[in-house]
Protein backbone atom coordinates (compact mmCIF):
# COMPACT_ATOMS: atom_id res chain seq x y z
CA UNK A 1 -11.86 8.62 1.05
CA UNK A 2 -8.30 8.13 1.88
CA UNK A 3 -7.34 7.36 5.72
CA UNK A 4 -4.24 8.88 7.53
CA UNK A 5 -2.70 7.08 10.84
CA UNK A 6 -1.83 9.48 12.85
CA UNK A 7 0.34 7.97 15.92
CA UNK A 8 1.93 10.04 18.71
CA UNK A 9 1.76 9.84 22.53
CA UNK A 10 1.08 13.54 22.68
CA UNK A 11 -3.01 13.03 22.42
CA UNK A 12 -2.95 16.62 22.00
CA UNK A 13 -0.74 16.53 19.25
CA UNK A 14 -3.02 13.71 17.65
CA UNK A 15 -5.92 15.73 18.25
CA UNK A 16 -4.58 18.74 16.32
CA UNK A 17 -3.05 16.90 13.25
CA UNK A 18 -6.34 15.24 13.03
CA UNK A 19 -8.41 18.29 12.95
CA UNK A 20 -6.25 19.30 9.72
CA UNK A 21 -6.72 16.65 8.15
CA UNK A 22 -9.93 16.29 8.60
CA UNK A 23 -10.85 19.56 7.26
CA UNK A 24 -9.03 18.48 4.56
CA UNK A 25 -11.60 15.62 3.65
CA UNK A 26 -9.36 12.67 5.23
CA UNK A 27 -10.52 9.76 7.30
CA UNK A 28 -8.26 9.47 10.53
CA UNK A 29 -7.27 6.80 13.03
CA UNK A 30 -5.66 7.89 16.15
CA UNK A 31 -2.64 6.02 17.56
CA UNK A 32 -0.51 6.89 20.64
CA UNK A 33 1.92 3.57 20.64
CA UNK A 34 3.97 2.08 18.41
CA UNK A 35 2.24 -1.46 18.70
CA UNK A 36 -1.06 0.34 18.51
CA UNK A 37 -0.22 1.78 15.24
CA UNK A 38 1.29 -1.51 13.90
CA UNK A 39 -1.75 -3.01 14.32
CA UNK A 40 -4.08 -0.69 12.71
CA UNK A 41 -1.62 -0.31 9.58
CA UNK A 42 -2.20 -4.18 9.66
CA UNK A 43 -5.56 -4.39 10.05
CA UNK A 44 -7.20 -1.48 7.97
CA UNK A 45 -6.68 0.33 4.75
CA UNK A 46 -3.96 2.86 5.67
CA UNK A 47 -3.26 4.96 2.50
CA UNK A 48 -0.73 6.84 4.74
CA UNK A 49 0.76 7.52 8.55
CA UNK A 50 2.44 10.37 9.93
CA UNK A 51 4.03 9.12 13.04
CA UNK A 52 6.36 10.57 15.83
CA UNK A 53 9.54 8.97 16.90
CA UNK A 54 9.60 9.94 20.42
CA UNK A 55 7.48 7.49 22.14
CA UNK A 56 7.45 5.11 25.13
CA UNK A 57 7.49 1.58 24.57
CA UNK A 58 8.06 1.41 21.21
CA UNK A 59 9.65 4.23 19.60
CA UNK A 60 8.80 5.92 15.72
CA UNK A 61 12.09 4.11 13.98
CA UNK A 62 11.45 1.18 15.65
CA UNK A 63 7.50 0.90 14.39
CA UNK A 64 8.76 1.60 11.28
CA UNK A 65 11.24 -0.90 10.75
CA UNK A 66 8.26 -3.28 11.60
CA UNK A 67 6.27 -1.59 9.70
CA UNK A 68 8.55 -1.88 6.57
CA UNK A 69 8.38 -5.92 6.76
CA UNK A 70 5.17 -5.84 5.31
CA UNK A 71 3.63 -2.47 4.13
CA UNK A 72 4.85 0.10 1.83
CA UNK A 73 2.49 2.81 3.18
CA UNK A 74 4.32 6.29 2.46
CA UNK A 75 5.27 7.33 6.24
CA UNK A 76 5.84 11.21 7.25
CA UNK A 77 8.05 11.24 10.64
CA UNK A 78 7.64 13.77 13.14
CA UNK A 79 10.59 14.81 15.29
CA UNK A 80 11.90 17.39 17.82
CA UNK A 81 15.31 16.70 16.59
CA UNK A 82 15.96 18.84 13.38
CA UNK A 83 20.18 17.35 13.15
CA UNK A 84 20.70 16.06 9.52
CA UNK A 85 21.85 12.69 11.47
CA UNK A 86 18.49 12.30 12.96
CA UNK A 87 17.16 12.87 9.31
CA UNK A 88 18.83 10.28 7.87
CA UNK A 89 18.49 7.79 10.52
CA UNK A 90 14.64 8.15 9.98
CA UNK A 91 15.28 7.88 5.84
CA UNK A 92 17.56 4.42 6.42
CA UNK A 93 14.63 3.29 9.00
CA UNK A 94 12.03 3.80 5.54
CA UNK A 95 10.72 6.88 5.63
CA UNK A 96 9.39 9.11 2.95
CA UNK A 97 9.49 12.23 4.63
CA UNK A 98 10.43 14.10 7.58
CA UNK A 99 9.42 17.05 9.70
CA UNK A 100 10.54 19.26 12.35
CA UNK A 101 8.37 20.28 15.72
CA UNK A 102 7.50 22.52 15.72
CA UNK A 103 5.84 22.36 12.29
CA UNK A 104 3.50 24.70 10.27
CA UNK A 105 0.29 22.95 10.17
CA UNK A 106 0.02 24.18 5.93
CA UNK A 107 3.13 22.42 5.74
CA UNK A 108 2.68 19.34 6.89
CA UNK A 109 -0.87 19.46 4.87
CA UNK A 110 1.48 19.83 1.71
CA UNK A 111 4.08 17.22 2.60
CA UNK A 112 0.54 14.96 3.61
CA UNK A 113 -0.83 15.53 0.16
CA UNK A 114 2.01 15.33 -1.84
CA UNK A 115 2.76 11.66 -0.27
CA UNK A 116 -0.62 10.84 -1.18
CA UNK A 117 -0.51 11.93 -4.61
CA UNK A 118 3.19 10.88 -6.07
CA UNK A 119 1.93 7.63 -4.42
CA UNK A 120 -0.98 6.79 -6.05
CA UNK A 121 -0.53 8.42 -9.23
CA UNK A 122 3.34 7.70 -9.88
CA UNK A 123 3.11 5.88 -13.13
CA UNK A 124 -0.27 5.76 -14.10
CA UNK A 125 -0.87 8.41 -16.32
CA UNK A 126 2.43 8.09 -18.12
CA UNK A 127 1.44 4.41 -19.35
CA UNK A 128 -1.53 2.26 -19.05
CA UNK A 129 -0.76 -1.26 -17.81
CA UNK A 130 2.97 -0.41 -18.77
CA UNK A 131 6.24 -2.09 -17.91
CA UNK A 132 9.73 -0.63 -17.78
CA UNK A 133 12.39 -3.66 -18.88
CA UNK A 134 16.00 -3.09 -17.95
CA UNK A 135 17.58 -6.53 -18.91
CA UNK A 136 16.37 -8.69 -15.54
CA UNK A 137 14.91 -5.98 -13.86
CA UNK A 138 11.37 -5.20 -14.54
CA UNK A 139 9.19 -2.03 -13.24
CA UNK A 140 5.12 -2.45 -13.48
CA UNK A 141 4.16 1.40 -13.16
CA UNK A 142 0.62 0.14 -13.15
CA UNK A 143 0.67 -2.12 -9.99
CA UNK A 144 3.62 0.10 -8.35
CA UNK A 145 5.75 -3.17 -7.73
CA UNK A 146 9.62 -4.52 -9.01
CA UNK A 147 11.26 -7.63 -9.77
CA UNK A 148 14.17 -8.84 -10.44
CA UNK A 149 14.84 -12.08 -12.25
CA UNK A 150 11.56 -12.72 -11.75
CA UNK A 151 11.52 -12.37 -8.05
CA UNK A 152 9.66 -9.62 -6.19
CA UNK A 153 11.90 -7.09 -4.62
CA UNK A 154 10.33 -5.00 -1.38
CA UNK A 155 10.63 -0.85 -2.06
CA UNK A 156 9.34 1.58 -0.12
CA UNK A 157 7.71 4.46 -1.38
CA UNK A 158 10.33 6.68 -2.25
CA UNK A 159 12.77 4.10 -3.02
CA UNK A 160 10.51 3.26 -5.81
CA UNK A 161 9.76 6.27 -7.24
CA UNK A 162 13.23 7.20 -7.32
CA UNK A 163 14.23 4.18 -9.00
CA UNK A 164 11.33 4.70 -11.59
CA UNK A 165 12.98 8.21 -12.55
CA UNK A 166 16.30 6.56 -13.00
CA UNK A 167 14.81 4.03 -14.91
CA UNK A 168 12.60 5.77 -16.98
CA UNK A 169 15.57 8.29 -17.98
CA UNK A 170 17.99 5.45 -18.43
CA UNK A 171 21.40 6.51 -18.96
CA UNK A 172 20.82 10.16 -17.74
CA UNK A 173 22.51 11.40 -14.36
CA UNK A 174 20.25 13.07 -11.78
CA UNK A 175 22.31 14.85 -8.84
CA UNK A 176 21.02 14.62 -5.49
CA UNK A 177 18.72 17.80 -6.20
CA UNK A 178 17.54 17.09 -9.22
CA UNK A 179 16.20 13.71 -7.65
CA UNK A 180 14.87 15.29 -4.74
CA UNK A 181 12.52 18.02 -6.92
CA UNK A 182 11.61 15.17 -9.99
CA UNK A 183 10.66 12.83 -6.90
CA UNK A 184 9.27 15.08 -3.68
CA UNK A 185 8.09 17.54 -6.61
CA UNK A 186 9.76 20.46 -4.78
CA UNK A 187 12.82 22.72 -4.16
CA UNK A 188 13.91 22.63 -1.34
CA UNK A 189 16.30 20.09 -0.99
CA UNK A 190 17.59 17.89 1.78
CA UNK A 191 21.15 16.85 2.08
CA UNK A 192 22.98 15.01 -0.70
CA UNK A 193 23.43 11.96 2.25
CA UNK A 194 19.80 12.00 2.60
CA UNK A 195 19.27 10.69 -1.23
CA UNK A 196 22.22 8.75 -0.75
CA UNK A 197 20.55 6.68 2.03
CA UNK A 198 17.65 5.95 -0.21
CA UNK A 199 19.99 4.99 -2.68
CA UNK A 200 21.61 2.66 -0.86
CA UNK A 201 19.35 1.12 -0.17
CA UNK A 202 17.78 0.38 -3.42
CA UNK A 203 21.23 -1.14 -4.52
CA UNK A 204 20.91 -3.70 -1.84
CA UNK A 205 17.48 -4.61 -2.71
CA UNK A 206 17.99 -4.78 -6.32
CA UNK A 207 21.56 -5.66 -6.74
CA UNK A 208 23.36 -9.08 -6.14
CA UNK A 209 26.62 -7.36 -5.28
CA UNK A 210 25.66 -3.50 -4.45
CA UNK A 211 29.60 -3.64 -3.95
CA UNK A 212 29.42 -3.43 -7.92
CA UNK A 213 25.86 -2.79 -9.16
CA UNK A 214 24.44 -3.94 -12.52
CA UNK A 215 21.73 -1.31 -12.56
CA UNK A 216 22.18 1.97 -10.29
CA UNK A 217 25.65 3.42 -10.57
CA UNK A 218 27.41 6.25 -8.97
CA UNK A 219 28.72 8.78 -11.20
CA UNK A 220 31.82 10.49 -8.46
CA UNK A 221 30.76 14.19 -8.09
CA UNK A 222 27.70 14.17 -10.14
CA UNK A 223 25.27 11.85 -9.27
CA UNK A 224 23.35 8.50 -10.11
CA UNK A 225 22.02 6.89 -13.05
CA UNK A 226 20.54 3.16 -14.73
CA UNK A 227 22.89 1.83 -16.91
């Protein structure tokens, strides 16, 4: 049985995503802090947390920054504030996904499962115990994890599976849509900034000089492939 975090200060709103998901056959812990939900991410078997950013003490983009130090759980935010800045923000902080209070219960079920399921089936059922070799850069679809030159480079969720699809289509350009619907595995599609965060990002992980990148380039007005 997979187990969903759930962390907001709003115990009613806890209560109520937890009832969902719970139908839905998930195991839940309940959070209401950010250092609360640090430490259960830490100390159990998370397989994902959808947490709010508006919260005393420590706030959502704050946890997850934390967060992202050491885990790679897939992380759904949950915010009042529905500005295309705020989405980004919570995309640079790590995120995977993002939703809007109020939300459609069904919806956030989809985004939930969805998460789960590009997660922990990205890869596996393409190749068994397969690698994907782009001169010092190496993908192992089996264990979910990169290196480069042999060292072990740190993605998130998203960042990885995005960099898998470039990979795996190597010399192909994706625009910004086309990367959101291969990757989230639907249509509607969030600003072209939004992938460009997560691109970013990836470059500076994987790239000695993201300045001028060996591996993920920009193609001006199109979009991104792997050289």
């Amino acid at each position: 049985m997979q187990t969903i975090l759930v962390v907001d200060d709003d115990r009613e709103i806890v209560d109520s995503i937890s009832i969902y998901l719970m139908a839905e056959g998930y195991n839940v812990i309940k959070a209401y802090d950010g250092p609360s939900a640090l430490d259960a991410a830490i100390q159990q078997n998370v397989h994902l947390i959808v947490l709010d950013i508006m919260m005393p003490r420590m706030d959502g983009i704050e946890t997850l920054m934390s967060l992202r130090k050491t885990k790679n759980i897939p992380v759904i935010l949950l915010s009042a504030k529905s500005e295309d800045a705020d989405k980004i923000l919570g995309l640079t902080a790590g995120a995977d996904d993002y939703v809007t209070k109020p939300f459609n219960p069904a919806e956030l079920m989809a985004r939930v499962k969805s998460q789960l399921r590009r997660y922990t089936q990205l890869g596996s059922a393409v190749e068994e115990k397969g690698k994907i070799v782009i001169d010092g850069l190496t993908i192992d679809t089996e264990a979910k994890s990169v290196t480069v030159d042999g060292t072990e480079v740190k993605l998130t969720p998203m960042e990885y599976k995005i960099l898998e699809l470039l990979c795996r289509n190597r010399g192909k350009v994706f625009s910004a849509d086309e990367i959101y619907r291969a990757v989230w595995n639907e249509e509607y599609a969030v600003s072209d900034n939004a992938i460009a965060v997560h691109i970013r990002h990836i470059r500076e992980k994987i790239e000695i000089n993201p300045k001028e990148p060996r591996y993920v380039k920009v193609v001006w007005g199109i979009g991104y492939k792997v050289n």
